[in-house]
N, C-alpha and C. Protein backbone atom coordinates (compact mmCIF):
# COMPACT_ATOMS: atom_id res chain seq x y z
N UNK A 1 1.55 5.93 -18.66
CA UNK A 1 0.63 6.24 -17.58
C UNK A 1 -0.31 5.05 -17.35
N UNK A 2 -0.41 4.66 -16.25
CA UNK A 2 -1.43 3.92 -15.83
C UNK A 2 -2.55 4.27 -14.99
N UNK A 3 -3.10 5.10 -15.27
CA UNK A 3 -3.90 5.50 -13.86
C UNK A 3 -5.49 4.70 -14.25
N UNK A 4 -5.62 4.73 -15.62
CA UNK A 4 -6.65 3.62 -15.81
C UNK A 4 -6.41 2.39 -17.00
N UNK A 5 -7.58 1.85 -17.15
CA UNK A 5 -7.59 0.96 -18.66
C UNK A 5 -6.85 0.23 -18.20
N UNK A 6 -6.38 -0.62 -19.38
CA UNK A 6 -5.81 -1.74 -19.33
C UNK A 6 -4.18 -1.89 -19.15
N UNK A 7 -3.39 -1.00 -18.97
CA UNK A 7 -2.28 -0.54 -18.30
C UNK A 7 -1.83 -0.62 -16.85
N UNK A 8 -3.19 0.01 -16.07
CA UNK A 8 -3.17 0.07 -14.76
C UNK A 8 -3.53 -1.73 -14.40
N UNK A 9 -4.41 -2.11 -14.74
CA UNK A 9 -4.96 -3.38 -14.63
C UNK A 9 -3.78 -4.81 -14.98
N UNK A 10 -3.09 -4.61 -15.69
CA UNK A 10 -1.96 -5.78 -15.91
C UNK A 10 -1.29 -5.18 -14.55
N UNK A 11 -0.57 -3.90 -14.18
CA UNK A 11 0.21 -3.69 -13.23
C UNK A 11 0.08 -4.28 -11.91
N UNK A 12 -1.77 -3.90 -11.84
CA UNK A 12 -2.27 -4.21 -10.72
C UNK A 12 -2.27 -5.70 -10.40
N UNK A 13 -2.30 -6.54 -11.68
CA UNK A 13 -2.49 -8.14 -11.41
C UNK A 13 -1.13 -8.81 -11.29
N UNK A 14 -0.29 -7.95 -12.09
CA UNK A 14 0.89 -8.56 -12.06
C UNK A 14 1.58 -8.39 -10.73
N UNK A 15 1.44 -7.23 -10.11
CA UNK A 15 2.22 -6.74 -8.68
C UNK A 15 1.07 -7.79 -7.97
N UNK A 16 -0.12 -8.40 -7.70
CA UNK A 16 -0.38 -9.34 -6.56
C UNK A 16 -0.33 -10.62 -6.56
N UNK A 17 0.02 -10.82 -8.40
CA UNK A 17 0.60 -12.32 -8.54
C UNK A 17 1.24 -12.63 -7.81
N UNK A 18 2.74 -11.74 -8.03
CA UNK A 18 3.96 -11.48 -7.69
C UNK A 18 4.14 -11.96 -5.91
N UNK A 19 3.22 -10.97 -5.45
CA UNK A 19 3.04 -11.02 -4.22
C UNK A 19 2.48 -12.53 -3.73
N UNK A 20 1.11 -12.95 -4.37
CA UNK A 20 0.48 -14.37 -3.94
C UNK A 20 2.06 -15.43 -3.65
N UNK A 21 2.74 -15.00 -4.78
CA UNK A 21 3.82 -16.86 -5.44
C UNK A 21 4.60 -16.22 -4.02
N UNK A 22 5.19 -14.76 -3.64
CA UNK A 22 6.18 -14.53 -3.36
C UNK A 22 5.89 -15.38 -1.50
N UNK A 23 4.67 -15.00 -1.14
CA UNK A 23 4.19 -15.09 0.11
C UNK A 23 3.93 -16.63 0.54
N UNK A 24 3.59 -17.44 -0.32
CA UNK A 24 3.06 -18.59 -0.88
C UNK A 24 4.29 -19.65 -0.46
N UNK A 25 5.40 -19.16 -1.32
CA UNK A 25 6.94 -19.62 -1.17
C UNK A 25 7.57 -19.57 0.57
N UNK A 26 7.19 -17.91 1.08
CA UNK A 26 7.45 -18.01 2.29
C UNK A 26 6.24 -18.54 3.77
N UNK A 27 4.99 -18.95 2.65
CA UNK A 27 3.89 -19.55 3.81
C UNK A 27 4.61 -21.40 3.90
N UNK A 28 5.54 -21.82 2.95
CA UNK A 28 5.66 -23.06 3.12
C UNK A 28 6.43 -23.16 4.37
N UNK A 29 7.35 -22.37 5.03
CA UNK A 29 8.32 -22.44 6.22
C UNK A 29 7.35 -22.30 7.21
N UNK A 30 6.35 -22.32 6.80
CA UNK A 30 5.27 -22.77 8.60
C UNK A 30 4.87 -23.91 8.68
N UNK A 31 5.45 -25.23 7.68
CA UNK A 31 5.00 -26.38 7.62
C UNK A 31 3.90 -27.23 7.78
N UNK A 32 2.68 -26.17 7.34
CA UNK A 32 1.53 -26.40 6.88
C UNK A 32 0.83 -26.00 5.64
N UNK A 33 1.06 -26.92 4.31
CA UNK A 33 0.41 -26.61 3.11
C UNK A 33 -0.80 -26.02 2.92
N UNK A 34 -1.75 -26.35 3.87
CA UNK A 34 -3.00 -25.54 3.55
C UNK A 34 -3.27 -24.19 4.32
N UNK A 35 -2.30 -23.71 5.00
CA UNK A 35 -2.33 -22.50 5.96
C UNK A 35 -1.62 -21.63 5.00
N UNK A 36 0.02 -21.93 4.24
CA UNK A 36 0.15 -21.34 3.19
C UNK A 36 -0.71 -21.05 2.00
N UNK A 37 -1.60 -22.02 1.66
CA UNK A 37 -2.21 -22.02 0.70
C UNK A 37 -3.60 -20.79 0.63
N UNK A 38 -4.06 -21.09 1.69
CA UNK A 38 -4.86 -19.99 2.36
C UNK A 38 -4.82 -18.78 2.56
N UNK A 39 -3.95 -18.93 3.59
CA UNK A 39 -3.02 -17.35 3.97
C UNK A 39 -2.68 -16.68 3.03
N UNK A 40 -2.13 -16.98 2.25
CA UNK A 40 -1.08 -16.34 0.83
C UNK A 40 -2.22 -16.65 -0.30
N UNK A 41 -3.43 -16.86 -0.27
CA UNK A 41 -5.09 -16.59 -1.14
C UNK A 41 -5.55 -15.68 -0.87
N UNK A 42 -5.88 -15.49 0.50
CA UNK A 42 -6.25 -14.42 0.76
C UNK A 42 -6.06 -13.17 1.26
N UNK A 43 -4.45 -12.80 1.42
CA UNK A 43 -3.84 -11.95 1.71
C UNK A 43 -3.49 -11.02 0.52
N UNK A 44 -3.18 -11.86 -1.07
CA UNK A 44 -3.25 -10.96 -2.37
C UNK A 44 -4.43 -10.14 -2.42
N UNK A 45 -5.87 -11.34 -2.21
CA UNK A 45 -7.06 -10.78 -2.34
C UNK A 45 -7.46 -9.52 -1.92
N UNK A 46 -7.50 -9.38 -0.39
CA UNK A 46 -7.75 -8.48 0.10
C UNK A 46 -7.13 -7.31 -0.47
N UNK A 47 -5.71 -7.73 -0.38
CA UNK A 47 -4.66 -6.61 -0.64
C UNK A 47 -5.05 -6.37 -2.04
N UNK A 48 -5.87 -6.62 -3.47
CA UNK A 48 -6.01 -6.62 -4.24
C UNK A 48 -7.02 -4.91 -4.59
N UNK A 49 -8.11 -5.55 -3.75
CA UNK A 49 -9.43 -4.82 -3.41
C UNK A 49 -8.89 -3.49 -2.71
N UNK A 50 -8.04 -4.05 -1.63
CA UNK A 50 -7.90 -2.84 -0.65
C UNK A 50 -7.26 -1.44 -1.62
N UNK A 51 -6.02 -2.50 -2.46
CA UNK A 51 -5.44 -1.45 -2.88
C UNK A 51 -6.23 -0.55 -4.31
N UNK A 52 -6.90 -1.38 -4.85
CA UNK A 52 -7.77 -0.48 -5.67
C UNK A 52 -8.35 0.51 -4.73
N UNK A 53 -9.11 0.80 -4.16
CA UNK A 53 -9.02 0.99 -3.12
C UNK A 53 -8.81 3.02 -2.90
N UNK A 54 -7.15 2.60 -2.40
CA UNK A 54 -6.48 3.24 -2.24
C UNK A 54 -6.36 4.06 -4.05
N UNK A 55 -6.09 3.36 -4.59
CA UNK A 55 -5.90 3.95 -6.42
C UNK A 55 -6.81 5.27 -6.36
N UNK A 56 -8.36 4.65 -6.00
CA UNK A 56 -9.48 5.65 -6.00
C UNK A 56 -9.12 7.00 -5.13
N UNK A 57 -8.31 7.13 -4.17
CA UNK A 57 -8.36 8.14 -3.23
C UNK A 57 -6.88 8.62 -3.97
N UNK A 58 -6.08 8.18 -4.44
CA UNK A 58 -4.68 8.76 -4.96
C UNK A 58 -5.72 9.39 -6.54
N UNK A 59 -6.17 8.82 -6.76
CA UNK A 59 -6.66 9.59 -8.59
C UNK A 59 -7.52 10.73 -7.79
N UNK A 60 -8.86 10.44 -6.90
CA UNK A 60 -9.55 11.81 -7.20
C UNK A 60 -9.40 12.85 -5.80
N UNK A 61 -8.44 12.32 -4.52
CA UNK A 61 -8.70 13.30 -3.57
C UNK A 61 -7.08 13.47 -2.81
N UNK A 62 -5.56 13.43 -3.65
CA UNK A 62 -4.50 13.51 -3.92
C UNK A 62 -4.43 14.89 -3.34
N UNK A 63 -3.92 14.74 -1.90
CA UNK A 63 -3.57 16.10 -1.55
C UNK A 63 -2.09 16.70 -2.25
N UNK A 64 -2.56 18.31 -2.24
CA UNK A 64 -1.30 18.88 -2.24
C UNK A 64 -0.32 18.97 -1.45
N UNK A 65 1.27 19.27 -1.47
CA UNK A 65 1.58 19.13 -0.25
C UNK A 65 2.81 18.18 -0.14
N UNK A 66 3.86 18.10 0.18
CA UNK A 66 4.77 16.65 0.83
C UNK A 66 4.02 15.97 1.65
N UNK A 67 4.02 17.17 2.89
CA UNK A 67 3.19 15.99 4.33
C UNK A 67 2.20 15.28 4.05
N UNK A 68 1.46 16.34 3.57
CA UNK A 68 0.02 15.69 2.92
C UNK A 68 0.16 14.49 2.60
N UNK A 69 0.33 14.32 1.56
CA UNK A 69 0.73 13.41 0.74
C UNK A 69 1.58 11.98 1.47
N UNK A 70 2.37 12.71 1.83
CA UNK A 70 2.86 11.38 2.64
C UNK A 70 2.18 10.79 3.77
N UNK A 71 1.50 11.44 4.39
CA UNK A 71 0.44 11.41 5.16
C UNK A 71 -0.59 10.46 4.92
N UNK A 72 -0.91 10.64 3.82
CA UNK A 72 -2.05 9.70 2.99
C UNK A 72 -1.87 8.39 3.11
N UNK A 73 -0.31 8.27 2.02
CA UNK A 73 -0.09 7.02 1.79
C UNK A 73 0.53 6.12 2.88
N UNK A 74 1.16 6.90 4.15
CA UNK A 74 1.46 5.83 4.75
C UNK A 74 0.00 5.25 6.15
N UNK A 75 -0.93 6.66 6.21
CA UNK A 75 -2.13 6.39 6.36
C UNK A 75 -2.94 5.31 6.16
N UNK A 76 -3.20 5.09 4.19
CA UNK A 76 -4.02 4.28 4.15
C UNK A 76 -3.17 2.86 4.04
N UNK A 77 -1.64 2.88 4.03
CA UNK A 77 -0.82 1.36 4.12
C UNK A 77 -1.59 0.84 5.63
N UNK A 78 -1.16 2.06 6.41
CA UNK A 78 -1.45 1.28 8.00
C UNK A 78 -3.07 0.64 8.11
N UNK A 79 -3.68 1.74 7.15
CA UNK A 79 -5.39 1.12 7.23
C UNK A 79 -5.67 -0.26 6.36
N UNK A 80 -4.69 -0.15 5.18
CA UNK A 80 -4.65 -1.43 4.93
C UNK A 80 -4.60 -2.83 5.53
N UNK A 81 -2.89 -2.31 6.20
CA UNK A 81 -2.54 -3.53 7.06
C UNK A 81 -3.40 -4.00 7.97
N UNK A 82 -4.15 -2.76 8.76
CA UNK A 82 -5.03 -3.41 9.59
C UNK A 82 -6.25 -4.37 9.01
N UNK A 83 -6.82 -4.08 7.77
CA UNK A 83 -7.95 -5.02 7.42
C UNK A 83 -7.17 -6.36 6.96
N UNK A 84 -6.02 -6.02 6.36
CA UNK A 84 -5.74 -7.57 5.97
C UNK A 84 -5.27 -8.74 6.97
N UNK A 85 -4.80 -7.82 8.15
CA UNK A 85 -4.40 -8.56 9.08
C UNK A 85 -5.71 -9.16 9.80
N UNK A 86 -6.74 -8.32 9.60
CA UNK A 86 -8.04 -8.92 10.80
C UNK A 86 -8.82 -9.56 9.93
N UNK A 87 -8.35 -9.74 8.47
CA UNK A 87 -9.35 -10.50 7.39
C UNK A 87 -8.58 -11.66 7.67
N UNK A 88 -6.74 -11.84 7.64
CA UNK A 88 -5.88 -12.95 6.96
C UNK A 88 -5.76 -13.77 8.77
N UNK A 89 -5.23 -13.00 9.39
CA UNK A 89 -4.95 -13.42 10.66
C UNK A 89 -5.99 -14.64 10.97
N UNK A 90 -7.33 -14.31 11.43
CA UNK A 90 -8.38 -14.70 11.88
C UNK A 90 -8.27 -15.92 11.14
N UNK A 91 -8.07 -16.54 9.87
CA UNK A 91 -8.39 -17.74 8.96
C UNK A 91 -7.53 -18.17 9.28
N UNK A 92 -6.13 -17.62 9.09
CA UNK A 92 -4.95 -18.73 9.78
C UNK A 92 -4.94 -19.55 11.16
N UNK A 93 -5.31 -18.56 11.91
CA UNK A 93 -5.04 -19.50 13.33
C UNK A 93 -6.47 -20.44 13.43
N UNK A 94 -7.72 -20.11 12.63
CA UNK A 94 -8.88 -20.59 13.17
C UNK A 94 -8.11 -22.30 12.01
N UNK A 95 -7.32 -22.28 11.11
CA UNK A 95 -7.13 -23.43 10.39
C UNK A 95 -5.67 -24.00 11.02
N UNK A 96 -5.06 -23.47 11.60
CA UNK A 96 -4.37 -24.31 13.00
C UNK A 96 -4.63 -24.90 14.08
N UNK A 97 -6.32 -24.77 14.46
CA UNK A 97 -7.40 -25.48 15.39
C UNK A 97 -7.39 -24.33 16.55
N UNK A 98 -6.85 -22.67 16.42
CA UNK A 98 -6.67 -22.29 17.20
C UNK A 98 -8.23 -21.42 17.39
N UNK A 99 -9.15 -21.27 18.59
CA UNK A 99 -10.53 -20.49 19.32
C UNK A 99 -10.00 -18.90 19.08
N UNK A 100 -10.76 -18.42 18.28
CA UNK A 100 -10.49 -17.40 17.86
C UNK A 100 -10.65 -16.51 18.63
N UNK A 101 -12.05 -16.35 19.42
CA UNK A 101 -12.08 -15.87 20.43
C UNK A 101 -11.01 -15.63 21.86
N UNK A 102 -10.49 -16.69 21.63
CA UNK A 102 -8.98 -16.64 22.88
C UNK A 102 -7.59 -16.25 22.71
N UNK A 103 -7.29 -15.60 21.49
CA UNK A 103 -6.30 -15.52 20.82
C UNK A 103 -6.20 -13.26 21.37
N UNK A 104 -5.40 -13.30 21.97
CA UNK A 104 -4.76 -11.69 22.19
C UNK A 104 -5.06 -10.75 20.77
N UNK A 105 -5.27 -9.70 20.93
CA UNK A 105 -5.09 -8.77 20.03
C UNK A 105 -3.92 -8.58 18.92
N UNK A 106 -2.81 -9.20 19.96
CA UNK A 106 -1.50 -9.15 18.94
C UNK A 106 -1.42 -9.96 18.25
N UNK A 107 -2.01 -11.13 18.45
CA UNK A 107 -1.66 -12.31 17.45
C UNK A 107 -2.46 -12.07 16.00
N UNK A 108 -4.03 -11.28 16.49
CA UNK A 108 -4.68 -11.14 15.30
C UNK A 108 -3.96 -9.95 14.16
N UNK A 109 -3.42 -9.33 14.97
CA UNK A 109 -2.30 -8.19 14.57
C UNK A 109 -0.99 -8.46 13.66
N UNK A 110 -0.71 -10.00 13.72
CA UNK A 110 0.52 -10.33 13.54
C UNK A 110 0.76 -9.96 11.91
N UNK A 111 1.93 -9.67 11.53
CA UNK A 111 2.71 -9.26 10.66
C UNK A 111 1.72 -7.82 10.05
N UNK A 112 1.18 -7.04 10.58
CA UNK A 112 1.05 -5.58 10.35
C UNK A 112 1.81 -4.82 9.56
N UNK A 113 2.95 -4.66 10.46
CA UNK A 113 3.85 -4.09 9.61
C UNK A 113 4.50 -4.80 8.16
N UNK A 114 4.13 -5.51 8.06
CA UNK A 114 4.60 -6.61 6.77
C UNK A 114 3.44 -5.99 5.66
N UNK A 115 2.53 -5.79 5.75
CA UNK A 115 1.35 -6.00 5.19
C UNK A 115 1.31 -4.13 4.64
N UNK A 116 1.60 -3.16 5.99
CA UNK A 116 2.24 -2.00 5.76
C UNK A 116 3.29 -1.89 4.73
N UNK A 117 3.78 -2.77 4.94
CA UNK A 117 5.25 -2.20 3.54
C UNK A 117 4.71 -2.55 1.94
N UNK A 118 3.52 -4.39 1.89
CA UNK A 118 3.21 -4.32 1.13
C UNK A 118 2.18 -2.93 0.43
N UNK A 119 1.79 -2.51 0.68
CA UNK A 119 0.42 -1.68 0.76
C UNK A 119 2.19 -0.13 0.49
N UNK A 120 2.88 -0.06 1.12
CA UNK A 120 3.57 1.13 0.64
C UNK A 120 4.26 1.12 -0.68
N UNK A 121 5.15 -0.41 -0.77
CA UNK A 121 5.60 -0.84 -2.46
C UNK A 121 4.60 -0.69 -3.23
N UNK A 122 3.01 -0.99 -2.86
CA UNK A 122 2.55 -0.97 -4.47
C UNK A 122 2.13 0.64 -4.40
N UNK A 123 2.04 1.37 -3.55
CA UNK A 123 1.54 3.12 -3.65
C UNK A 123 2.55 3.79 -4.35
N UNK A 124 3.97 3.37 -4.01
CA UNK A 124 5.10 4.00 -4.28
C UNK A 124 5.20 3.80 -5.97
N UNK A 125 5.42 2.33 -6.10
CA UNK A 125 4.63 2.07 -7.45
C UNK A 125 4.33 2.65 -8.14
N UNK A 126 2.41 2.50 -7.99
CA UNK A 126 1.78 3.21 -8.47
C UNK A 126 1.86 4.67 -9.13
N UNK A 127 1.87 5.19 -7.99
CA UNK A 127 2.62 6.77 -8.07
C UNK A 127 3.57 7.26 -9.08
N UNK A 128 4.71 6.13 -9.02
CA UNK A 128 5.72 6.59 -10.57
C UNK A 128 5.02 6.41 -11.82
N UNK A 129 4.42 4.78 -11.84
CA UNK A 129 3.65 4.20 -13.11
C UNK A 129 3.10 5.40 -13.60
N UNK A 130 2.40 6.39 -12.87
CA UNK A 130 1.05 6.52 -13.28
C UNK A 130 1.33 8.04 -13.47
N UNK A 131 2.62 8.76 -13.34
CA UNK A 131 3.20 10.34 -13.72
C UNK A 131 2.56 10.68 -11.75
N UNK A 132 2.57 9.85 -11.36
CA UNK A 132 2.04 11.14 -10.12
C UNK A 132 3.64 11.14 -9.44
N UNK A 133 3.64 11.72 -8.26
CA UNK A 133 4.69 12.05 -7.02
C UNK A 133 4.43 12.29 -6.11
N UNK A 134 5.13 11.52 -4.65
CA UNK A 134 4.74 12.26 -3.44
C UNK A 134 5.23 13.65 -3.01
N UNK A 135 6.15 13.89 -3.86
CA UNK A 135 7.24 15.36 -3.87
C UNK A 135 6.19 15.97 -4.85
N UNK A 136 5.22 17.31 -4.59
CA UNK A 136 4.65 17.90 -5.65
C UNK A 136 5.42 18.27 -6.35
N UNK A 137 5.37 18.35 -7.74
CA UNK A 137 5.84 19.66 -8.52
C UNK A 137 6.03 21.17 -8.17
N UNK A 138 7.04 21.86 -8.44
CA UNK A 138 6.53 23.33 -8.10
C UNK A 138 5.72 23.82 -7.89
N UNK A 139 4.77 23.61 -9.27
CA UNK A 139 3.89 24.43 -9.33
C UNK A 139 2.65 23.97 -8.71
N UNK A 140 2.84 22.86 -8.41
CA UNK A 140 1.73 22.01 -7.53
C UNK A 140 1.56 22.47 -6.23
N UNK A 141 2.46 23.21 -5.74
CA UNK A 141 2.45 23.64 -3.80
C UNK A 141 1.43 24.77 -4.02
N UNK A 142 0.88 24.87 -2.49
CA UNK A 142 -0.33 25.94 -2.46
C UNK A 142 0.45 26.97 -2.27
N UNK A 143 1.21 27.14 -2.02
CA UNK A 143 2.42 28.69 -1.61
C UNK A 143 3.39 28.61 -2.32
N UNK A 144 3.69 29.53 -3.15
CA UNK A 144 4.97 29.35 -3.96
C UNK A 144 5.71 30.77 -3.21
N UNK A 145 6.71 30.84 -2.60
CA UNK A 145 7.97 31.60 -2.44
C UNK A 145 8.67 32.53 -3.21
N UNK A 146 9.19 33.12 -3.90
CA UNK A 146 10.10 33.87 -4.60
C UNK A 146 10.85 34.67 -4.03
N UNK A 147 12.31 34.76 -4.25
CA UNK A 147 13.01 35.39 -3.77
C UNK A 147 13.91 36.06 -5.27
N UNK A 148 13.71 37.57 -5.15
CA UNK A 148 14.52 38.35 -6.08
C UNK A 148 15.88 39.30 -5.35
N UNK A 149 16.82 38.97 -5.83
CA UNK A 149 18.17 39.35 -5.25
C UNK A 149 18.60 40.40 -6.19
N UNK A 150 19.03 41.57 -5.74
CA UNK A 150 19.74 42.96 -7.04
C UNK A 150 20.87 43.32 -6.03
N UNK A 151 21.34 43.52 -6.93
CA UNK A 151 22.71 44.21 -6.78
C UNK A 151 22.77 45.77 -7.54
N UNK A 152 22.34 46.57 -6.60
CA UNK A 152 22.16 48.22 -7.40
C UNK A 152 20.74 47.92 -8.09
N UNK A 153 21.34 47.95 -9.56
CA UNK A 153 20.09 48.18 -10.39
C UNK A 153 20.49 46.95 -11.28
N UNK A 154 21.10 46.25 -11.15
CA UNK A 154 20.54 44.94 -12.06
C UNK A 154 20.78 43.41 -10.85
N UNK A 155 20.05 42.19 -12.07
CA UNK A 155 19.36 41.19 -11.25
C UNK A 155 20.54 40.47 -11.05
N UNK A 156 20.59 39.89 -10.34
CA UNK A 156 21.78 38.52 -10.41
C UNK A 156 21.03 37.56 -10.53
């Protein structure tokens, strides 16, 4: 279980290492060293914070539920993506010489959904590491069902 201590904390550093080198590797194909260097600094970061973050709302306010639940996490990915994109975005183009102010909504937007999937790998993660599930347990649903079947007088 990782949900705290020093368990959760290697996981947590090791999954945005992972992420910094992985992003880092693919910031060099924009053929600017210090935009990779940047970009892929502060995109772990955020995503670091954000996703603690998120940890806090999966440990103490973990709805019951499938939807619920799934609800949450792909919820707070998208709320993620949006801060890292309007934290990471904004530094990149302003260190390409680009007026930040003149730049469309979409561009500050750009790779969202990228940033979404990161933010869903480490929930999904998390979630196993740590004994939780987005599938409750049985006994975890607010309505439990039963169905008893007889045949005459005994049960099948």
């Amino acid at each position: 279980m990782i949900r705290s201590g020093r368990n959760f904390w290697v996981f947590h550093v090791i999954f945005w290492v992972v992420v910094a080198i992985a992003l880092f590797l693919y910031g060099l194909t924009y053929g600017h060293l210090q935009v990779a260097v940047v970009r892929n600094l502060y995109n772990p970061l955020v995503g670091f914070g954000f996703s603690y973050f998120i940890k806090t709302v999966y440990d103490n306010r973990f709805p019951s539920g499938f939807g619920r639940r799934l609800l949450v996490i792909v919820g707070l990915s998208f709320l993620g993506a949006l801060v890292s994109s309007l934290v990471v975005n904004p530094i990149t183009f302003g260190l390409l010489g680009y007026e930040i102010g003149d730049l469309p909504l979409r561009n500050l937007l750009q790779d969202g959904l990228y940033f979404v999937l990161l933010y869903l790998v480490w929930s999904l993660l998390y979630m196993e590491l740590s004994g939780g599930s987005v599938v409750p347990a049985h006994g975890d649903s607010a309505r439990s069902d039963t169905i008893s079947v007889t045949k005459g007088n005994q049960d099948i």
